[in-house]
PDB file of N, CA and C in Angstrom:
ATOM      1  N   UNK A   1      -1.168   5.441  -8.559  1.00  0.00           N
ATOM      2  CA  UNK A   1      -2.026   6.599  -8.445  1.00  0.00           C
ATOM      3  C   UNK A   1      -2.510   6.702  -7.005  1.00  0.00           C
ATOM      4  N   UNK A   2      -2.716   7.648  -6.577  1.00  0.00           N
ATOM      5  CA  UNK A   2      -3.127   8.122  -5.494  1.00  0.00           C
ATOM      6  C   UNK A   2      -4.664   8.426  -5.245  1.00  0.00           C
ATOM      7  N   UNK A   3      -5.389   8.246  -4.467  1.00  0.00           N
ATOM      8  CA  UNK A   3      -6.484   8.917  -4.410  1.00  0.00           C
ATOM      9  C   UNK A   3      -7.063   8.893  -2.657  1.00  0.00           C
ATOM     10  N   UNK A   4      -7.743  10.486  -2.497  1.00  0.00           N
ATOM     11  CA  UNK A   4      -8.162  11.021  -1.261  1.00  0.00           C
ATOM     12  C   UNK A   4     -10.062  11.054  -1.893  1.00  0.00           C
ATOM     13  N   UNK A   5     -10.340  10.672  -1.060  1.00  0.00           N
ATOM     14  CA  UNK A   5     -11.780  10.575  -1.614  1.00  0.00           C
ATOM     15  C   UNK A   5     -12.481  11.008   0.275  1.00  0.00           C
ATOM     16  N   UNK A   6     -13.364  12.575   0.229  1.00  0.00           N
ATOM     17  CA  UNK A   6     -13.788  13.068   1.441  1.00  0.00           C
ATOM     18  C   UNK A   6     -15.145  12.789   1.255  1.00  0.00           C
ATOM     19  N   UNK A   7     -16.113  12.761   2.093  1.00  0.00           N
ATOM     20  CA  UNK A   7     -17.450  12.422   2.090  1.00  0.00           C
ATOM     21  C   UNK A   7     -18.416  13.356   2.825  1.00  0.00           C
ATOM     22  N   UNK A   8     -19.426  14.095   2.687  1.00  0.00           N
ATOM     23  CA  UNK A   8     -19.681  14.822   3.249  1.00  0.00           C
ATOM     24  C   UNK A   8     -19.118  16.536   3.777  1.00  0.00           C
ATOM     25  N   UNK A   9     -18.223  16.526   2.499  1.00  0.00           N
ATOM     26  CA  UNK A   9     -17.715  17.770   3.007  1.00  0.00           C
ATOM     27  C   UNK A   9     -18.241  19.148   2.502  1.00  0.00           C
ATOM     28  N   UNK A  10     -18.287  19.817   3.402  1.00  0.00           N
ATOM     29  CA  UNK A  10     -18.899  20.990   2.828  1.00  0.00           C
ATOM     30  C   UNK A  10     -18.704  21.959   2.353  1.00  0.00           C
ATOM     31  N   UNK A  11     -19.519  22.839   1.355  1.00  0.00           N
ATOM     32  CA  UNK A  11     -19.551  23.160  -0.075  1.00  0.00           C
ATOM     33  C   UNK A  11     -18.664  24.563  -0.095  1.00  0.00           C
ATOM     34  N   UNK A  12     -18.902  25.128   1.685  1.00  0.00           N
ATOM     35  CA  UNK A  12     -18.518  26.401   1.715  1.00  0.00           C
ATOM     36  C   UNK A  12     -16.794  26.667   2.128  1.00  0.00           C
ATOM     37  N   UNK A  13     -16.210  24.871   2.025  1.00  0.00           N
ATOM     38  CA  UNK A  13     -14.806  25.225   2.528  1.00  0.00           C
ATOM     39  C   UNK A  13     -14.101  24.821   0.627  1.00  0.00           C
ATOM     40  N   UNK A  14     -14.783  23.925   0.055  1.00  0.00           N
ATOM     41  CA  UNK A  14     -14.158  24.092  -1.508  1.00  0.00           C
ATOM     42  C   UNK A  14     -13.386  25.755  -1.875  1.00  0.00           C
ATOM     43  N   UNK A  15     -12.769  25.847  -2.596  1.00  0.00           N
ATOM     44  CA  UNK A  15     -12.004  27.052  -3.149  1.00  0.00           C
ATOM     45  C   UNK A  15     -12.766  27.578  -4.374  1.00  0.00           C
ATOM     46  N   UNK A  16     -13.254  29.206  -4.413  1.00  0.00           N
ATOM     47  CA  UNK A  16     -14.253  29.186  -5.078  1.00  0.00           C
ATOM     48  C   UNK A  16     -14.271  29.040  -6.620  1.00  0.00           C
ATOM     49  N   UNK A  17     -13.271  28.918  -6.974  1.00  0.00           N
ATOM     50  CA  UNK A  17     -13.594  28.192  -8.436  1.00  0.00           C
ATOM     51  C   UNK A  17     -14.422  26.538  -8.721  1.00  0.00           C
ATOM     52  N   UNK A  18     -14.061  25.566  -7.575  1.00  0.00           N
ATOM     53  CA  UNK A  18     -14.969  25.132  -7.430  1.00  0.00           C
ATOM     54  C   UNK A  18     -16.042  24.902  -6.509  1.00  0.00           C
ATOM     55  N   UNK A  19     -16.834  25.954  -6.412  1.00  0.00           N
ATOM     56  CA  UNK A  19     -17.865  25.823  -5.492  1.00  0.00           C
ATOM     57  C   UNK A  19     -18.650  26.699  -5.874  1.00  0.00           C
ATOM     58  N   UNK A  20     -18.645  27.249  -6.954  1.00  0.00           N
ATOM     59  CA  UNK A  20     -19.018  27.934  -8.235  1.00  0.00           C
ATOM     60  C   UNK A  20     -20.763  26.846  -8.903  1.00  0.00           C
ATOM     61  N   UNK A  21     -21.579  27.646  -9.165  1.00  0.00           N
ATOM     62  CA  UNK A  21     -22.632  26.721  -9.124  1.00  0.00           C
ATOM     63  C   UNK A  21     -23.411  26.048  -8.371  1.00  0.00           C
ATOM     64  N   UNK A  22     -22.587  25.448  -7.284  1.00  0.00           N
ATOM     65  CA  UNK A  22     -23.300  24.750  -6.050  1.00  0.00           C
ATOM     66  C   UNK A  22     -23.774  25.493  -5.205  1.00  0.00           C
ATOM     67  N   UNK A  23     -25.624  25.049  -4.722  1.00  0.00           N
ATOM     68  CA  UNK A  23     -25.807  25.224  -3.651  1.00  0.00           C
ATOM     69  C   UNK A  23     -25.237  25.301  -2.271  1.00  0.00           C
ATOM     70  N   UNK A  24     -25.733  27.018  -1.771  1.00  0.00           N
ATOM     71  CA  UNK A  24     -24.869  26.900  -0.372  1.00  0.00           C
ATOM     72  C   UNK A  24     -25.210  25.846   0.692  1.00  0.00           C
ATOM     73  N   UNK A  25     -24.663  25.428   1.957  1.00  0.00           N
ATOM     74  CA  UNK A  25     -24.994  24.862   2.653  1.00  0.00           C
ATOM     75  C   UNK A  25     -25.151  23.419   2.265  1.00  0.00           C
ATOM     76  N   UNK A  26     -24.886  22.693   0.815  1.00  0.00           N
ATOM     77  CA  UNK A  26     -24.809  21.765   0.903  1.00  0.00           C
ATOM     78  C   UNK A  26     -23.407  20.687   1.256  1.00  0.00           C
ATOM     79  N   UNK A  27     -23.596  19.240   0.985  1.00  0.00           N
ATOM     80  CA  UNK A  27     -22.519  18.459   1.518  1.00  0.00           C
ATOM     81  C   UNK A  27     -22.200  17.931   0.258  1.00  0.00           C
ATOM     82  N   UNK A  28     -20.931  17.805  -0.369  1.00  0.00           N
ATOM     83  CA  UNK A  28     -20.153  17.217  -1.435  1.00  0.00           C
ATOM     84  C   UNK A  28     -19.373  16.068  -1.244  1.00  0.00           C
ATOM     85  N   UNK A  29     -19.129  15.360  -2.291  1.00  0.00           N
ATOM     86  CA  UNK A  29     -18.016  14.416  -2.012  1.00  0.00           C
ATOM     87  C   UNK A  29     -16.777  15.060  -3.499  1.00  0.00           C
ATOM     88  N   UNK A  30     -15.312  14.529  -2.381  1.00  0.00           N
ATOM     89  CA  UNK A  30     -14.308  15.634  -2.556  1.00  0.00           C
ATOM     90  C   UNK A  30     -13.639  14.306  -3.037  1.00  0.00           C
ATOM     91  N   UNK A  31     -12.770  14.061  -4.630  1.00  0.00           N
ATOM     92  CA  UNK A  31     -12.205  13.200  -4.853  1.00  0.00           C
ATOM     93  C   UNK A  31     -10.947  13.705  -5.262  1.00  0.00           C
ATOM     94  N   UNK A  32      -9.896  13.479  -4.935  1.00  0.00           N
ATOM     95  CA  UNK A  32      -8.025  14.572  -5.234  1.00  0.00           C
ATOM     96  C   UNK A  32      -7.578  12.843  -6.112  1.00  0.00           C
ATOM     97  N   UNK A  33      -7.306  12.791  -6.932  1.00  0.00           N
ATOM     98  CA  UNK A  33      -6.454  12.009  -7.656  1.00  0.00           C
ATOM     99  C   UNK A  33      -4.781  12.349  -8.233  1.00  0.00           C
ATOM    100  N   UNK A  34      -3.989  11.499  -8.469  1.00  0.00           N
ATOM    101  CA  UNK A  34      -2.899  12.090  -9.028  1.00  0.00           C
ATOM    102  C   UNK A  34      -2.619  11.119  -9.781  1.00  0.00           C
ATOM    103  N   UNK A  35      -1.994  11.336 -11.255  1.00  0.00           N
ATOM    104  CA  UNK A  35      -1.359  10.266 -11.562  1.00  0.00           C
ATOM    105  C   UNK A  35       0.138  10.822 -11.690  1.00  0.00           C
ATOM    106  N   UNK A  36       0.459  11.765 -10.730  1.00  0.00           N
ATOM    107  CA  UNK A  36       1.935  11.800 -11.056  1.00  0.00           C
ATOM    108  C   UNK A  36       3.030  10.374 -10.915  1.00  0.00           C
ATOM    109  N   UNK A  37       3.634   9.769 -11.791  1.00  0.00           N
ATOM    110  CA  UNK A  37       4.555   8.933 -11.737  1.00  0.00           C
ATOM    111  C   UNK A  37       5.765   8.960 -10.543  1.00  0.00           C
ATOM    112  N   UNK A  38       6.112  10.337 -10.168  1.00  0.00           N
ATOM    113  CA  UNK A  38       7.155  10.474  -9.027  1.00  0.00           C
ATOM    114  C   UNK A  38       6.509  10.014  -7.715  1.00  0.00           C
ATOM    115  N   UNK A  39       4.778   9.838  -7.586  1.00  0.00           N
ATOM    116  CA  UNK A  39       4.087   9.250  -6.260  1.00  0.00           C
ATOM    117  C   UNK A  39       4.536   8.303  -5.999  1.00  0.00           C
ATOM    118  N   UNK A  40       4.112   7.415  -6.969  1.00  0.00           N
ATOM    119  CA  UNK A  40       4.267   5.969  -7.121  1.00  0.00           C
ATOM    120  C   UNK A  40       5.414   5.345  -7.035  1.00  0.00           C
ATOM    121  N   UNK A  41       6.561   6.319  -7.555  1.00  0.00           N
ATOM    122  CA  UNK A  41       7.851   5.919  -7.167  1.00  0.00           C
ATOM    123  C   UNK A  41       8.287   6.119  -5.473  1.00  0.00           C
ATOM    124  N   UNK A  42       7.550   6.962  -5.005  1.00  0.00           N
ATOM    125  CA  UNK A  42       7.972   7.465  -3.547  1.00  0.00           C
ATOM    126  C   UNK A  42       7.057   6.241  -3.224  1.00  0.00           C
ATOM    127  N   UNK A  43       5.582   5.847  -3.011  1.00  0.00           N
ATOM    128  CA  UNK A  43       5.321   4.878  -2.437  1.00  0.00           C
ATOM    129  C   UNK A  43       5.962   3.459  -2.499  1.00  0.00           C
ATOM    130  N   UNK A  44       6.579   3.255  -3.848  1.00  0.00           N
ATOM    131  CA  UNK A  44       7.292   1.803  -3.747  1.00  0.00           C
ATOM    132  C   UNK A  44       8.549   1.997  -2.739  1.00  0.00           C
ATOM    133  N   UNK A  45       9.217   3.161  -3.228  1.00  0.00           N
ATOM    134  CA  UNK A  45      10.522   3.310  -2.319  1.00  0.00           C
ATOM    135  C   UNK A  45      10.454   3.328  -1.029  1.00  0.00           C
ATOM    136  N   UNK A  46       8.862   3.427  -0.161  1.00  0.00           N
ATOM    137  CA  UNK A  46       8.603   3.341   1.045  1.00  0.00           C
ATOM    138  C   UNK A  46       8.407   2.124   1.154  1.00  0.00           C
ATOM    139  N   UNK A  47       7.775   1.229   0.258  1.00  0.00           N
ATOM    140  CA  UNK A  47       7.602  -0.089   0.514  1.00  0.00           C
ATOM    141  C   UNK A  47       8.599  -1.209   0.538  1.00  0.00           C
ATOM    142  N   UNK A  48       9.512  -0.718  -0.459  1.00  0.00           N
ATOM    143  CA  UNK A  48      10.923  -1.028  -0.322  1.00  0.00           C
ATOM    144  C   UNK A  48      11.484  -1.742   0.589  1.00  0.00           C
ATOM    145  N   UNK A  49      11.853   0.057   1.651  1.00  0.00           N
ATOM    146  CA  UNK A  49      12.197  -0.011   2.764  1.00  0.00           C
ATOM    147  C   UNK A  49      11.349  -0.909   3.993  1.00  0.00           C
ATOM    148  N   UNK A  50      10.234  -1.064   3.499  1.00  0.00           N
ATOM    149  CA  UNK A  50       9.424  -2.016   4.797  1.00  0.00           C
ATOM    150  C   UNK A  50       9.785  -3.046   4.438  1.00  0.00           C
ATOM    151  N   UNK A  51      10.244  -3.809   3.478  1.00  0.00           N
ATOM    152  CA  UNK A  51      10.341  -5.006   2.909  1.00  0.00           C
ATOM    153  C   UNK A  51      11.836  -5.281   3.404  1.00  0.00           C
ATOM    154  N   UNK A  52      12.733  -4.150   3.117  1.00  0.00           N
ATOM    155  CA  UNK A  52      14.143  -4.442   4.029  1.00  0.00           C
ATOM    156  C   UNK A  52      13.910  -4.308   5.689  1.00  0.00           C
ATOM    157  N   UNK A  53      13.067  -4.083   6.160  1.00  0.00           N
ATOM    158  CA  UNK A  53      13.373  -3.655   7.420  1.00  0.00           C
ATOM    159  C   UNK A  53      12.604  -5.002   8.485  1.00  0.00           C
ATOM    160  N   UNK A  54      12.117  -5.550   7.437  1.00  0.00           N
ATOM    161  CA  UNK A  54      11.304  -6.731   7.861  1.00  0.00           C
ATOM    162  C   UNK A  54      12.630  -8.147   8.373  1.00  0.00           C
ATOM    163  N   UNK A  55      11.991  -8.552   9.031  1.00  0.00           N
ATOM    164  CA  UNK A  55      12.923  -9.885   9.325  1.00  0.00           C
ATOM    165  C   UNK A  55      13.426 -10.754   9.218  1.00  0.00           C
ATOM    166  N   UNK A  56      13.906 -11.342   8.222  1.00  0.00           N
ATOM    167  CA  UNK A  56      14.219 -12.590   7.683  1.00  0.00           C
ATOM    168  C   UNK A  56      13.230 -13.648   7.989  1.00  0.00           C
ATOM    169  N   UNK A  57      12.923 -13.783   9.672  1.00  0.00           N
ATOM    170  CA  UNK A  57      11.917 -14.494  10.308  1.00  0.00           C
ATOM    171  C   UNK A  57      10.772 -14.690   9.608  1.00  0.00           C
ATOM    172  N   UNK A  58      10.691 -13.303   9.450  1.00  0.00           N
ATOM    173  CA  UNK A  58       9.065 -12.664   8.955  1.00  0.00           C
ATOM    174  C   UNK A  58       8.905 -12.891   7.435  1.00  0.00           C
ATOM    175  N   UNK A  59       9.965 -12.711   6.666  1.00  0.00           N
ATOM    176  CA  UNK A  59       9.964 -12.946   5.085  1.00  0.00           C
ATOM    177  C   UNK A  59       9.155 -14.432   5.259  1.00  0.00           C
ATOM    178  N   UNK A  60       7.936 -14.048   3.710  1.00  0.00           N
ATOM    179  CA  UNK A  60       7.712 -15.025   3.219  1.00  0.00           C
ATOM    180  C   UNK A  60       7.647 -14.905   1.234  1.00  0.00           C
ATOM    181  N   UNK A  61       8.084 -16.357   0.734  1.00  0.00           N
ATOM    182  CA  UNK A  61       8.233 -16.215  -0.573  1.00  0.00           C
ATOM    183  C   UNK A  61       7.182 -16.678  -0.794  1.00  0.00           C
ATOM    184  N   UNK A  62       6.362 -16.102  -2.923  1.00  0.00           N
ATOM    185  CA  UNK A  62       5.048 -15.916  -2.568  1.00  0.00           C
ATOM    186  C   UNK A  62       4.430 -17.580  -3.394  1.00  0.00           C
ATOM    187  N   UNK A  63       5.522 -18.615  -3.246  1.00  0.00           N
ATOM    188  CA  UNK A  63       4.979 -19.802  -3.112  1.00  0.00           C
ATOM    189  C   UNK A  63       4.777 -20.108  -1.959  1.00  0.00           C
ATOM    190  N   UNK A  64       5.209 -19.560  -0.889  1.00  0.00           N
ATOM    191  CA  UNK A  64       5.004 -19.888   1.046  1.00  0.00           C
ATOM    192  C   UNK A  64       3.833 -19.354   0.802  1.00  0.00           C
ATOM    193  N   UNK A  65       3.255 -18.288   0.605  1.00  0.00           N
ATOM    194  CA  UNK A  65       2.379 -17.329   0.864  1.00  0.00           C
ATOM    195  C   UNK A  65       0.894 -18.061   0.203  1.00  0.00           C
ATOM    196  N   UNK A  66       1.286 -18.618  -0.963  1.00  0.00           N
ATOM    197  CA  UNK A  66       0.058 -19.217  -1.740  1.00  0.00           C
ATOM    198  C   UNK A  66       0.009 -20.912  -1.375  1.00  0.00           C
ATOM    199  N   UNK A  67       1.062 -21.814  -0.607  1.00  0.00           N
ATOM    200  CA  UNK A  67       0.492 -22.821   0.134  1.00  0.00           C
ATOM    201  C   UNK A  67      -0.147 -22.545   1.355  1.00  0.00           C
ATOM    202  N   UNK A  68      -0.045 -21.318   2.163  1.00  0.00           N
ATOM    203  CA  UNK A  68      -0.522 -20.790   3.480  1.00  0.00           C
ATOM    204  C   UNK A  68      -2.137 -20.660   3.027  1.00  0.00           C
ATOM    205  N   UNK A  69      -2.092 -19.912   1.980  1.00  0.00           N
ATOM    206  CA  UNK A  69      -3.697 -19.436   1.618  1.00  0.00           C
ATOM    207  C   UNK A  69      -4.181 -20.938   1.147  1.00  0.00           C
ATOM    208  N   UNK A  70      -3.494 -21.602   0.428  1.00  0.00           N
ATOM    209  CA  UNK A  70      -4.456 -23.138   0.350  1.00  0.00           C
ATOM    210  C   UNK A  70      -4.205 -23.779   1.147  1.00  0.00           C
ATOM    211  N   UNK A  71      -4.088 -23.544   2.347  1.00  0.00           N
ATOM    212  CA  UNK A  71      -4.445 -24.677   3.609  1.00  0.00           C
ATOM    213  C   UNK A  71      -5.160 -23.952   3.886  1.00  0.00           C
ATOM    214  N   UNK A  72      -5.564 -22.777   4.216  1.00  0.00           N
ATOM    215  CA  UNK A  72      -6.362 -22.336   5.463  1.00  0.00           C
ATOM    216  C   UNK A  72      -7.418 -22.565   4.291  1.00  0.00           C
ATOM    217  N   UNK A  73      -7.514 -22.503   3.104  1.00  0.00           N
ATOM    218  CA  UNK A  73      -8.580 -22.551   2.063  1.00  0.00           C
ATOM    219  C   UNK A  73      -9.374 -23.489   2.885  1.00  0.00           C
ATOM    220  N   UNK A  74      -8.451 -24.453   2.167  1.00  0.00           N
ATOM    221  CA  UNK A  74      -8.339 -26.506   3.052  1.00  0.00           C
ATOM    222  C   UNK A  74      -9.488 -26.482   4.059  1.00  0.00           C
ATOM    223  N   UNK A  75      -8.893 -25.991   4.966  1.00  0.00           N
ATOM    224  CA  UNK A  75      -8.869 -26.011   6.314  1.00  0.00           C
ATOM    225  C   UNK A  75     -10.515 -25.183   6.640  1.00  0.00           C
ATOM    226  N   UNK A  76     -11.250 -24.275   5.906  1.00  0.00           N
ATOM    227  CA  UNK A  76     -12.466 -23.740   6.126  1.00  0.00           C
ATOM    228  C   UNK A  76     -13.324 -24.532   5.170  1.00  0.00           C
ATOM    229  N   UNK A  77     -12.735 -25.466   4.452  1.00  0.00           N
ATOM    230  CA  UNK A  77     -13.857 -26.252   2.944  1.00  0.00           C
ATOM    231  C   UNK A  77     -14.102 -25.516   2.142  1.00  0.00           C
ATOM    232  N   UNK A  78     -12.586 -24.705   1.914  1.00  0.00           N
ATOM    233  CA  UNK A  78     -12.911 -23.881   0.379  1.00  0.00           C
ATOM    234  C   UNK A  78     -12.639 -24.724  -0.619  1.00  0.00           C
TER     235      UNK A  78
END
């Protein structure tokens, strides 16, 4: 799922079906969600590609990844 979450935005640029009710001149918070399934497929398929484009060097498997996080654990007296 996707989500755009605006803060402070104001009331008079909403589209007037919603801005319907609200005081003029005030500031809203603007939340756009999607659960379209084709997103999520486009974001993995981008992630995908970062995951191929990455380096062999750079690959780590996520038992590398979880002895890395328990040393540095280690290593601060977690």
């Amino acid at each position: 799922m996707n989500r755009i979450v605006k803060s402070g935005y104001p009331v008079e640029k909403l589209p007037e079906d919603l801005r319907a009710g609200l005081p003029a001149g005030v500031k809203v918070q603007v939340t756009v969600e999607t659960d379209s399934p084709a997103v999520a497929t486009d974001e993995a398929s981008r992630l995908d590609e970062v995951f191929k484009r990455t380096p062999d060097r750079l690959r780590r498997s996520s038992a590398d990844l979880a002895n890395l996080l328990d040393h540095d654990r280690d290593a601060w007296g977690g």
